[in-house]
C-alpha atoms as a PDB file:
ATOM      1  CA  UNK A   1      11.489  -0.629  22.209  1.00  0.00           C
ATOM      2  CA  UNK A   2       9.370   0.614  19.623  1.00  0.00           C
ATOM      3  CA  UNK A   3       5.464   1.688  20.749  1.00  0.00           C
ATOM      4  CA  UNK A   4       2.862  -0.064  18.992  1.00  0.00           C
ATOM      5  CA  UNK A   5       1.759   3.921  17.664  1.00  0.00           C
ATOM      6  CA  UNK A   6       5.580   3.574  15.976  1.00  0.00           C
ATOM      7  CA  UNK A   7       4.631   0.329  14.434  1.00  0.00           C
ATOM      8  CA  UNK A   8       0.999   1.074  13.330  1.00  0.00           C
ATOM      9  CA  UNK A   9       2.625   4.774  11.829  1.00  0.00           C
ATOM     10  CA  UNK A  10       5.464   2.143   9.657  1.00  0.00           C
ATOM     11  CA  UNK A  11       2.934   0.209   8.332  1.00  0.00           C
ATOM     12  CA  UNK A  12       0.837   3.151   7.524  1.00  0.00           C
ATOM     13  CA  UNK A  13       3.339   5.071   5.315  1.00  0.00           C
ATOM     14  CA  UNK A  14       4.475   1.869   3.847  1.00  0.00           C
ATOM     15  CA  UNK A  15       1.159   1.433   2.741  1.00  0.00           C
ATOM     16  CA  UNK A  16       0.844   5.151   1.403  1.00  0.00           C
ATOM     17  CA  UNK A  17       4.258   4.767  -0.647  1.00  0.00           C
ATOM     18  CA  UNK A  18       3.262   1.534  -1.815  1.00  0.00           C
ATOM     19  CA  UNK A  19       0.021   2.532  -3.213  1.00  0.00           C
ATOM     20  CA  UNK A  20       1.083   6.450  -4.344  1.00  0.00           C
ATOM     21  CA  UNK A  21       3.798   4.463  -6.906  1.00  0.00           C
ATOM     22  CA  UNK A  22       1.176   1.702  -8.247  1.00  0.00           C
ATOM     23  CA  UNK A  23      -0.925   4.747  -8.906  1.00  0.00           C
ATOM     24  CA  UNK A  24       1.571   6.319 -10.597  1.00  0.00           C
ATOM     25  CA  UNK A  25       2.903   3.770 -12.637  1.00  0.00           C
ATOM     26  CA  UNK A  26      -0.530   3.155 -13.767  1.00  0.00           C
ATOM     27  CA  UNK A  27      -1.052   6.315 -14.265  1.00  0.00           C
ATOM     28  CA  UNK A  28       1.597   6.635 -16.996  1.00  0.00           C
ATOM     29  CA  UNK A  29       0.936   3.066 -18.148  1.00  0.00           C
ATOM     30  CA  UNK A  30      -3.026   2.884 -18.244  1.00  0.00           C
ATOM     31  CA  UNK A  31      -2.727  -0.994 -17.878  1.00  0.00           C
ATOM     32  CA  UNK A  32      -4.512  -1.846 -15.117  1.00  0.00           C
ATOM     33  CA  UNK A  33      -8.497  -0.964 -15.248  1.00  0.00           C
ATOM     34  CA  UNK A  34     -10.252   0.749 -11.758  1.00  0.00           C
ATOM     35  CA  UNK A  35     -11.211  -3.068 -10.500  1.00  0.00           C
ATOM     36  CA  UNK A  36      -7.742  -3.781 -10.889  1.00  0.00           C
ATOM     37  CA  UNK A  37      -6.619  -1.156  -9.120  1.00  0.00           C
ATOM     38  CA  UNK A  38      -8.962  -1.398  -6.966  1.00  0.00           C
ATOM     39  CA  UNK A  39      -7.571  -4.805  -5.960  1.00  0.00           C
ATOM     40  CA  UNK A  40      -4.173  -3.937  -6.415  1.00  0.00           C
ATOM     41  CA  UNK A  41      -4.908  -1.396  -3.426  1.00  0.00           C
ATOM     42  CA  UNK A  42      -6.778  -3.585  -1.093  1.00  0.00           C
ATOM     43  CA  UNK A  43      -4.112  -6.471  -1.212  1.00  0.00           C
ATOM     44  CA  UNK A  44      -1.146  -3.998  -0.592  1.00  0.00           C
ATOM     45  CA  UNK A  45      -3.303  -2.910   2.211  1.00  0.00           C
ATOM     46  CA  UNK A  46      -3.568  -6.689   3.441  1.00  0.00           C
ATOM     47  CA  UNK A  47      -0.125  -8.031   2.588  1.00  0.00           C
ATOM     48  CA  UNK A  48       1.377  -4.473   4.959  1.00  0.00           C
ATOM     49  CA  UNK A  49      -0.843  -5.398   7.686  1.00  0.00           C
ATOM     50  CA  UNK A  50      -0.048  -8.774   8.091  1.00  0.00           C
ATOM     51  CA  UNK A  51       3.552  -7.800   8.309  1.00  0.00           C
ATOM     52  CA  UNK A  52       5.437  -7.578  11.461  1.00  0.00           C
ATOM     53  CA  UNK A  53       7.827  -4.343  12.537  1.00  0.00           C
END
């Protein structure tokens, strides 16, 4: 059985990965402005938490 520190540390570095490659791609890209990015972080933050491990 996985401990609720197991699932909070999953969600965690799915969140970092997720947001470490939109940066990246927008990085090379320069398509999205900082507001957009800005939002693009907080709903991959929202969308991981919600999720269940």
């Amino acid at each position: 059985m996985t401990s609720d520190l197991d699932v909070q540390e999953k969600r965690l570095n799915a969140m970092k990965y997720k947001i470490l490659k939109a940066e990246q791609e927008n990085l090379k890209t320069r398509e999205k402005t900082t507001e957009q990015m800005v939002e693009t972080i907080r709903r991959i933050i929202t969308d991981e938490a919600k999720k269940n491990y």
